[in-house]
N, C-alpha and C. Protein backbone atom coordinates (compact mmCIF):
# COMPACT_ATOMS: atom_id res chain seq x y z
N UNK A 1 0.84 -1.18 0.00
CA UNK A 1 0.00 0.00 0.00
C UNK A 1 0.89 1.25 0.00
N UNK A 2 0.58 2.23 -1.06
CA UNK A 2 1.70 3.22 -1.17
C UNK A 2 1.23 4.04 -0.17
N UNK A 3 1.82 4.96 0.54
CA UNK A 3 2.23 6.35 1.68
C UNK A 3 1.45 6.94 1.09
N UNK A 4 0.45 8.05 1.83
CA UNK A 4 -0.01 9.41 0.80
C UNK A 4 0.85 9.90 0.82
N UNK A 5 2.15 10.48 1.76
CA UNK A 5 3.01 11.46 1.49
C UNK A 5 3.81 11.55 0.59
N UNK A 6 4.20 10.11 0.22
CA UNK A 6 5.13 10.04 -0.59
C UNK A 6 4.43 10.55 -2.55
N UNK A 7 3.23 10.02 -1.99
CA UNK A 7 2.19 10.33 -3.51
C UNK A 7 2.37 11.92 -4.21
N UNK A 8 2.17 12.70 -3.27
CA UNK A 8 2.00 13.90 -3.70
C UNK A 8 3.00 14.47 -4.21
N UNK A 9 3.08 15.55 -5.06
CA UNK A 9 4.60 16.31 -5.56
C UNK A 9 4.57 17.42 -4.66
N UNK A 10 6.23 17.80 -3.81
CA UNK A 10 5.98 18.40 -2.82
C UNK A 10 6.04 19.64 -3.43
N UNK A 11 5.41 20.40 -2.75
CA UNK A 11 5.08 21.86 -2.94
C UNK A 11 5.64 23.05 -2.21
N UNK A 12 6.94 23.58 -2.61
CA UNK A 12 8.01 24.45 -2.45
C UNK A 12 7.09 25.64 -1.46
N UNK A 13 7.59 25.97 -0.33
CA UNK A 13 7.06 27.31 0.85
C UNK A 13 7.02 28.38 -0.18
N UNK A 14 6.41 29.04 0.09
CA UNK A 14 6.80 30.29 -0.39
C UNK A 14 7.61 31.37 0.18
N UNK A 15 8.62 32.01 -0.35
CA UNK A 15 9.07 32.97 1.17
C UNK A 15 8.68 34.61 1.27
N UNK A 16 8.07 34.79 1.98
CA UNK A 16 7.23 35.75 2.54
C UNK A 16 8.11 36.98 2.54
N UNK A 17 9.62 36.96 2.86
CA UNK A 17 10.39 37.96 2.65
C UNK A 17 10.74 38.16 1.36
N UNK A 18 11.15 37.32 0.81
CA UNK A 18 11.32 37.49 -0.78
C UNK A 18 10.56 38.27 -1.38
N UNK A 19 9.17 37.76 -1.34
CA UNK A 19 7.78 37.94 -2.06
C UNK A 19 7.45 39.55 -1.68
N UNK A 20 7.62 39.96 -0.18
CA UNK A 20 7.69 41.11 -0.07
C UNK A 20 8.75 42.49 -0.14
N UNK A 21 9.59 41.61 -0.78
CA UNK A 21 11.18 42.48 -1.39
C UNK A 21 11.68 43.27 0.30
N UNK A 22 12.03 42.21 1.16
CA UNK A 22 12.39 42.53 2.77
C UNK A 22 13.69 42.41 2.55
N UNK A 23 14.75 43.35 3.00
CA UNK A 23 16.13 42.42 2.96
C UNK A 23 16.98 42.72 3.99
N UNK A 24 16.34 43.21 5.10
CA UNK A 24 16.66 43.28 6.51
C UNK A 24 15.41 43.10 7.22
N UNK A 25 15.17 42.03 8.58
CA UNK A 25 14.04 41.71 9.20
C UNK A 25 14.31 43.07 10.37
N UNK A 26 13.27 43.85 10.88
CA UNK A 26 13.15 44.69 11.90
C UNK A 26 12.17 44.64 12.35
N UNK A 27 12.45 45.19 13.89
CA UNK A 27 11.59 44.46 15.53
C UNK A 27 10.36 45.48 15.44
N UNK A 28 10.61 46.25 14.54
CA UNK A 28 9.37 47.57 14.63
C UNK A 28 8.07 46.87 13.84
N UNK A 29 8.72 45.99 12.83
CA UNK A 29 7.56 45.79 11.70
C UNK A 29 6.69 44.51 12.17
N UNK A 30 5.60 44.85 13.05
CA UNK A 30 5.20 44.19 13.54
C UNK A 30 4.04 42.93 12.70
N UNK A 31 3.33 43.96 11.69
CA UNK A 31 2.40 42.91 10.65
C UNK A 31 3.58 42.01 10.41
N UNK A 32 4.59 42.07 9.61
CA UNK A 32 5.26 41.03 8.99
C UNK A 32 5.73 40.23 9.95
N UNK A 33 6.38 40.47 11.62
CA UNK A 33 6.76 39.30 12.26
C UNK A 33 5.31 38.48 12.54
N UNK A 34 4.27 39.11 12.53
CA UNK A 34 2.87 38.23 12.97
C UNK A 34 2.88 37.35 12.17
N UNK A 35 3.50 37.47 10.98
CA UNK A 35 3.02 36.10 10.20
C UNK A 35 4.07 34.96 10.46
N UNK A 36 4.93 34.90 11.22
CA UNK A 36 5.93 34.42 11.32
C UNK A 36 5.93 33.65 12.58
N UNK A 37 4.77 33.94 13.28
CA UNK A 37 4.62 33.11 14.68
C UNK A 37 3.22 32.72 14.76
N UNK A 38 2.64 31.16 15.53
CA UNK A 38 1.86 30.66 15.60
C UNK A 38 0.84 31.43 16.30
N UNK A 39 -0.68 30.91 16.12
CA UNK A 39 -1.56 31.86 17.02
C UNK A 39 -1.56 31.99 18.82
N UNK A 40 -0.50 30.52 18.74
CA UNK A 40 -0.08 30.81 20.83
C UNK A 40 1.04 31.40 20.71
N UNK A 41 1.72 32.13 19.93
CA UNK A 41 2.60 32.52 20.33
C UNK A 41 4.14 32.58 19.88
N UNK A 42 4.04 30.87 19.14
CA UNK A 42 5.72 30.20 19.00
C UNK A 42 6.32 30.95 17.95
N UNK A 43 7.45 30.84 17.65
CA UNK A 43 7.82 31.09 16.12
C UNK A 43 7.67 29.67 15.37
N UNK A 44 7.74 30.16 14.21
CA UNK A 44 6.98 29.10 13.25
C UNK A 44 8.32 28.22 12.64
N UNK A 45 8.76 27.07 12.57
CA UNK A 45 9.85 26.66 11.70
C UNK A 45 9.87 27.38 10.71
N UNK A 46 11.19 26.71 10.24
CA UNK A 46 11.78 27.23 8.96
C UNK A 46 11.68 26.73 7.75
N UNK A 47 10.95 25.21 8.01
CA UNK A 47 10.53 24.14 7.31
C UNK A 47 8.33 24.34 6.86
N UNK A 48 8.37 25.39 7.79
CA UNK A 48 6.99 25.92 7.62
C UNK A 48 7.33 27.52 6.95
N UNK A 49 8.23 27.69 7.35
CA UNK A 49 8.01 29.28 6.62
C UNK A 49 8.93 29.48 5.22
N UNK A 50 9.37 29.15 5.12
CA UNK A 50 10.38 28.64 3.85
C UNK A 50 11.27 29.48 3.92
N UNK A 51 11.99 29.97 4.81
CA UNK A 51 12.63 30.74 4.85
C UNK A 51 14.52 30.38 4.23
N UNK A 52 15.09 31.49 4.37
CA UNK A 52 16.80 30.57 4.33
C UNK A 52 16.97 30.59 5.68
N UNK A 53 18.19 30.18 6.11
CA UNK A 53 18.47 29.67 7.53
C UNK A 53 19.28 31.42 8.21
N UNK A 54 19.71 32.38 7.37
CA UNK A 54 20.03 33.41 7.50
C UNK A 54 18.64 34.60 8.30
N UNK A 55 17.70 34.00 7.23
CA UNK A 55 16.28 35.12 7.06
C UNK A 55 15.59 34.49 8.52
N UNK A 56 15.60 32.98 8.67
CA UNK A 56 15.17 32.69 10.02
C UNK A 56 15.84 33.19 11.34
N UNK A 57 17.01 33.20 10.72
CA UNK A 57 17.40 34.05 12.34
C UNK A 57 17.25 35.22 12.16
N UNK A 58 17.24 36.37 11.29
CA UNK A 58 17.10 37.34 11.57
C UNK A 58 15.57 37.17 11.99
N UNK A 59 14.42 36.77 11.95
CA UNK A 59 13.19 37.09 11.93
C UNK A 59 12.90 36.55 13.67
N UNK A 60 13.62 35.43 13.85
CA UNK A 60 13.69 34.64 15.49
C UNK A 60 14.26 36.17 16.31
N UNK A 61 15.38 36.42 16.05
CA UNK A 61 15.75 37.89 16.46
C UNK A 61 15.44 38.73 16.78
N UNK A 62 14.54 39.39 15.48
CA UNK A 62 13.62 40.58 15.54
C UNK A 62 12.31 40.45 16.31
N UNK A 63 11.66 38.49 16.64
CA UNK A 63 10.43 37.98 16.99
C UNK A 63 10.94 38.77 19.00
N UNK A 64 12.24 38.34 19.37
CA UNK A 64 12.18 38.39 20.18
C UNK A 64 12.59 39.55 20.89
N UNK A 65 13.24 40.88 19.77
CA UNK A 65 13.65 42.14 20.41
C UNK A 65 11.91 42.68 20.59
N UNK A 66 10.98 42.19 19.73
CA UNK A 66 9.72 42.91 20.12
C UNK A 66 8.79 42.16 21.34
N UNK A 67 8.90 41.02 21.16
CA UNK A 67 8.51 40.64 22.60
C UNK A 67 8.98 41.23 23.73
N UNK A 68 10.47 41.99 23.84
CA UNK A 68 10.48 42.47 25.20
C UNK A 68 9.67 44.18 25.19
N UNK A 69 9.63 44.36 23.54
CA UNK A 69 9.32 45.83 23.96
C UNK A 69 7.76 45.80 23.80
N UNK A 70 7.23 44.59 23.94
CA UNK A 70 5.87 44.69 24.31
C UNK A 70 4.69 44.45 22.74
N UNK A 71 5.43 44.38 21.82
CA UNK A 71 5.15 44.33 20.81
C UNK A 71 4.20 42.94 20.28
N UNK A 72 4.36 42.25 20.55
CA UNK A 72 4.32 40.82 20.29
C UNK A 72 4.11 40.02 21.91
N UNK A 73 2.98 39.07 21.40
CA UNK A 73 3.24 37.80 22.73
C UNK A 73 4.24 37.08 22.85
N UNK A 74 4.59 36.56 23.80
CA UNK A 74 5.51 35.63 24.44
C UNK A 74 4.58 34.35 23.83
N UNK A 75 5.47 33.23 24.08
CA UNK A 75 3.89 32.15 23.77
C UNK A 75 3.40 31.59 24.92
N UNK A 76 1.97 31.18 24.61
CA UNK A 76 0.97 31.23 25.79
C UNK A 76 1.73 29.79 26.65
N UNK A 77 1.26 29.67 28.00
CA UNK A 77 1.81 28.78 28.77
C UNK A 77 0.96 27.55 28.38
N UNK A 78 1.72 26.16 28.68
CA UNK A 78 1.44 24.68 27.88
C UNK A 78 0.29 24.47 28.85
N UNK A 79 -0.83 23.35 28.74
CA UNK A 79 -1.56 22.96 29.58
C UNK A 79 -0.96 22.53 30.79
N UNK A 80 -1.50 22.61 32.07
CA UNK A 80 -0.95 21.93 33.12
C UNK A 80 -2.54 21.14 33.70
N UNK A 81 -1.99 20.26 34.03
CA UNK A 81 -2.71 19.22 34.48
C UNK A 81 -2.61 18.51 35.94
């Protein structure tokens, strides 16, 4: 029985900085880091955002100079039980 995953032709990220001609990530620009972190909070892989491994750290960077200045959530706390 074949895998579905393997079935499908994979389908290349798109990169969001590219697409928006970005070529420095900054802690001010808050729409563009929103898209870059989950709705609790996390930052999003790099394998989800298609980023290069350069553009991910600058954006992890910039995710977290605005979290301290209030800009952005922290991510929400895990269930406790």
């Amino acid at each position: 029985m074949p895998r579905p995953n393997r079935d499908r032709p994979v389908k290349r990220k798109v990169n969001l900085l590219r697409a928006a001609k970005v070529t420095e990530v900054v802690w001010k620009d808050v729409e563009l880091l929103r898209k870059f972190i989950s709705d609790r909070g996390k930052i999003r892989a790099r394998r989800v955002t298609g980023l290069t491994p350069q553009q991910q750290k600058q954006v992890a960077t910039a995710i977290k100079n605005a979290r301290e200045m209030a800009l952005l959530p922290y991510p929400a706390a895990g269930r406790t039980s």
